[in-house]
N, C-alpha and C. Protein backbone atom coordinates (compact mmCIF):
# COMPACT_ATOMS: atom_id res chain seq x y z
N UNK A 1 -5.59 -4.70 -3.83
CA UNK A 1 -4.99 -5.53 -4.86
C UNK A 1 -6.13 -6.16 -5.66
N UNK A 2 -6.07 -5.91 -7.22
CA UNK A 2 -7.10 -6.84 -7.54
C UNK A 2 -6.78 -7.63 -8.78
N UNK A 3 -7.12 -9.11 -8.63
CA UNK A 3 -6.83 -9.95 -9.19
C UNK A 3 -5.30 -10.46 -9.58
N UNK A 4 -4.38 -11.08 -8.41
CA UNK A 4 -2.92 -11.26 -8.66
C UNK A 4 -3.02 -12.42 -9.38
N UNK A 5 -1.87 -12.57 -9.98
CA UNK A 5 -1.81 -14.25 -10.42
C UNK A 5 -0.36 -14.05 -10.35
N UNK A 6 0.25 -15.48 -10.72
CA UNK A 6 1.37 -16.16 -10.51
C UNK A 6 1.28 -16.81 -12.04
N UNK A 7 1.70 -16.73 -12.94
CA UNK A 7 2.03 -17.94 -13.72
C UNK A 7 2.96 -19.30 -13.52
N UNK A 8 2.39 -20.14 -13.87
CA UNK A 8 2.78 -21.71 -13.48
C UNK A 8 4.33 -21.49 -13.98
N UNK A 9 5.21 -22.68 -13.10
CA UNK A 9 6.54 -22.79 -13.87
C UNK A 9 6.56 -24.24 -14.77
N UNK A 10 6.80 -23.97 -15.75
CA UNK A 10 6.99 -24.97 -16.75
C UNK A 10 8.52 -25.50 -16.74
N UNK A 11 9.08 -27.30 -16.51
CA UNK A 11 10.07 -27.32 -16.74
C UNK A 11 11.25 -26.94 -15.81
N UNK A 12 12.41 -26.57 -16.58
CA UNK A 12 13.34 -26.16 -15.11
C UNK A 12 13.65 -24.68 -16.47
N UNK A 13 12.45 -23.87 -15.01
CA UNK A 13 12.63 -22.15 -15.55
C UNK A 13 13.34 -21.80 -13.73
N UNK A 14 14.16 -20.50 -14.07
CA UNK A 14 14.56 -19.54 -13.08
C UNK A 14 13.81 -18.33 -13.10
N UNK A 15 12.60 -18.18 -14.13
CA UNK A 15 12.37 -16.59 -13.70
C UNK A 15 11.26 -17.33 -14.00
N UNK A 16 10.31 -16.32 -13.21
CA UNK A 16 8.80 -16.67 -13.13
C UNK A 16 8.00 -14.71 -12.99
N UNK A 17 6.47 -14.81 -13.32
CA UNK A 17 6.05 -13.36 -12.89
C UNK A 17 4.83 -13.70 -12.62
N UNK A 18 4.53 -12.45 -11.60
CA UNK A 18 3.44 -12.39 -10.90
C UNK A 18 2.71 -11.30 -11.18
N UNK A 19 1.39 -11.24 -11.36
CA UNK A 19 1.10 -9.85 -12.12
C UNK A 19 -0.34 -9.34 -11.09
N UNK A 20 -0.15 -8.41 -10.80
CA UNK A 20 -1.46 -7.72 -9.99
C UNK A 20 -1.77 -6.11 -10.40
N UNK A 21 -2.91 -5.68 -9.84
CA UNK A 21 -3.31 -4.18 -9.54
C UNK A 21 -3.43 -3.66 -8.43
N UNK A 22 -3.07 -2.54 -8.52
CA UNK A 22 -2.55 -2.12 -6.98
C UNK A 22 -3.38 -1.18 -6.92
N UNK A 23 -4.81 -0.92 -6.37
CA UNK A 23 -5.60 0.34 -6.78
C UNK A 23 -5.33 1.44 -5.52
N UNK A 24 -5.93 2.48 -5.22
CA UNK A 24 -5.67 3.40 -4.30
C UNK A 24 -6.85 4.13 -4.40
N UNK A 25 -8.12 3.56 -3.54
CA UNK A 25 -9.26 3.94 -3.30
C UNK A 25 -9.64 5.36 -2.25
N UNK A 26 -8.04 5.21 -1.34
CA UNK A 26 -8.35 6.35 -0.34
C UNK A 26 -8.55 7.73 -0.99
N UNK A 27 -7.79 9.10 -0.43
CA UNK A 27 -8.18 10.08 -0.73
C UNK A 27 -6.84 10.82 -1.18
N UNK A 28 -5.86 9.96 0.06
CA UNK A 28 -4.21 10.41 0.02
C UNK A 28 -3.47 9.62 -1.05
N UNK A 29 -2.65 10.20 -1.25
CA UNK A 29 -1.58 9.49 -2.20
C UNK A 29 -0.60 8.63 -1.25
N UNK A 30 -0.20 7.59 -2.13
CA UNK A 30 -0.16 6.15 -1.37
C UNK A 30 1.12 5.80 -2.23
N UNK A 31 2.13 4.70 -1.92
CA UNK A 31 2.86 4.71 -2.53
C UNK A 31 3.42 3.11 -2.11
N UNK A 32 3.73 2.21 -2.94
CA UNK A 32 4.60 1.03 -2.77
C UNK A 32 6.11 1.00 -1.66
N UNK A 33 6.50 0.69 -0.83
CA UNK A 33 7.22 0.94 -0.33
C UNK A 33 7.76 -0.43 -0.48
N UNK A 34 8.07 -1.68 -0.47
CA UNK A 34 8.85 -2.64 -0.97
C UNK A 34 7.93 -4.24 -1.00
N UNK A 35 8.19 -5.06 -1.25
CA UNK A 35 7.53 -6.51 -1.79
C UNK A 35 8.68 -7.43 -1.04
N UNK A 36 8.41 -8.39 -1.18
CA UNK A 36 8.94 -9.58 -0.67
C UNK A 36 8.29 -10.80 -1.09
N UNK A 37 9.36 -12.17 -1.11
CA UNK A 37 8.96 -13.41 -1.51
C UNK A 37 9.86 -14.09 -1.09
N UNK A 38 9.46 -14.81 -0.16
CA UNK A 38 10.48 -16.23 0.46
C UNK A 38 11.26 -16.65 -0.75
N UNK A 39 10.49 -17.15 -1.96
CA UNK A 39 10.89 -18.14 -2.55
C UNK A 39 11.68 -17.66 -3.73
N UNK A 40 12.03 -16.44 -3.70
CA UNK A 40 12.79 -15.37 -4.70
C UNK A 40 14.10 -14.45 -4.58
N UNK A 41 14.92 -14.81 -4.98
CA UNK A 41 15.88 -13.92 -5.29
C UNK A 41 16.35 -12.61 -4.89
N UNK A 42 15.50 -12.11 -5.99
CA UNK A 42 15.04 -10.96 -6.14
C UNK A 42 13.78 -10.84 -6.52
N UNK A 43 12.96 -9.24 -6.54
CA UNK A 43 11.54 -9.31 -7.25
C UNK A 43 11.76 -7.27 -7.65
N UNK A 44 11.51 -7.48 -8.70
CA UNK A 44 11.17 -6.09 -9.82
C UNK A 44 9.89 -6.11 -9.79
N UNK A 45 9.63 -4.82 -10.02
CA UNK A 45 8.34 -4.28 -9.62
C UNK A 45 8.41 -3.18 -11.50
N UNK A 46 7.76 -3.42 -12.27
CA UNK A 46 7.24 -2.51 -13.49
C UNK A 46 6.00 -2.11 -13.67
N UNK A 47 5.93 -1.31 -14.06
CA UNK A 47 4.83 -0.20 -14.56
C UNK A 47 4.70 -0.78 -16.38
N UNK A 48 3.11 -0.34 -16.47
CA UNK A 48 3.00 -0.81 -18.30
C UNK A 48 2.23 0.09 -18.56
N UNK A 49 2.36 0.78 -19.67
CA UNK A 49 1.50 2.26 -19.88
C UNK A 49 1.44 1.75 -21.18
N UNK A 50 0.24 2.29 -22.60
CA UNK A 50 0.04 2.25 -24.06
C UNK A 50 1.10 3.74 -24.12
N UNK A 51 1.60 3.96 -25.00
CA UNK A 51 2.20 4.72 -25.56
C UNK A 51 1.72 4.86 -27.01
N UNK A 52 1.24 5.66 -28.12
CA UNK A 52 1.13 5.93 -29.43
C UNK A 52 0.44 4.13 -29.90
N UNK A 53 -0.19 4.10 -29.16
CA UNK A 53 -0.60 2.26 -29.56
C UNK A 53 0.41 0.97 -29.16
N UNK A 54 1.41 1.53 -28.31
CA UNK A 54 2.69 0.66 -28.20
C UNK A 54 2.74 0.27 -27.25
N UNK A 55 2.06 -0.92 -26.24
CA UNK A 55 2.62 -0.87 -24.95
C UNK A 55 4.24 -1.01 -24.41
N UNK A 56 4.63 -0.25 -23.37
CA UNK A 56 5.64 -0.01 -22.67
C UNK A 56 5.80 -0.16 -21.35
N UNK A 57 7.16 -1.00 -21.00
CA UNK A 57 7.28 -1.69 -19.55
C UNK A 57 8.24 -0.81 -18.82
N UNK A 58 8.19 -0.35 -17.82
CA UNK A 58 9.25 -0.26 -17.23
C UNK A 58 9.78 -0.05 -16.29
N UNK A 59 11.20 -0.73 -15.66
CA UNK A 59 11.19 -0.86 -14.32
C UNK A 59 11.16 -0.01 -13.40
N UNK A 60 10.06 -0.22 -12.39
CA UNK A 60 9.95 0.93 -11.14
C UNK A 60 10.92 0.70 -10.18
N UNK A 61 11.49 1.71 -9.32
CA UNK A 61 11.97 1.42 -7.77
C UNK A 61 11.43 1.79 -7.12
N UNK A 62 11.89 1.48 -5.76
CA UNK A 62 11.17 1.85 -4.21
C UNK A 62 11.99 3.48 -3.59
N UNK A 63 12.35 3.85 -4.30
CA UNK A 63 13.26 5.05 -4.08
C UNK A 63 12.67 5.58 -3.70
């Protein structure tokens, strides 16, 4: 993992995000298998790729 953060909650917010890199230094292919957070709901997991100069989000599953 490198460099996670949390952004602060400002106020009375319900959604908050946490943003990290997930690198894969080994040799095998590696794969997310699920996340967790006491203090959450739920938690979505997205991918962000540039597209034609455009960045693009979008939601991954654990499928």
């Amino acid at each position: 993992m490198d460099h996670p953060i949390v952004t602060p909650i400002i106020g009375v917010v319900h959604v908050n995000a946490g943003y990290m890199t997930i690198i894969n230094r080994g040799q095998a292919a590696d794969r997310l298998l699920a996340a967790e957070n006491r203090s959450a709901r739920a938690i979505e997991i997205h991918t962000h790729e540039q597209v034609d100069g455009v960045m693009r989000m979008r939601q991954d599953s654990f499928a």
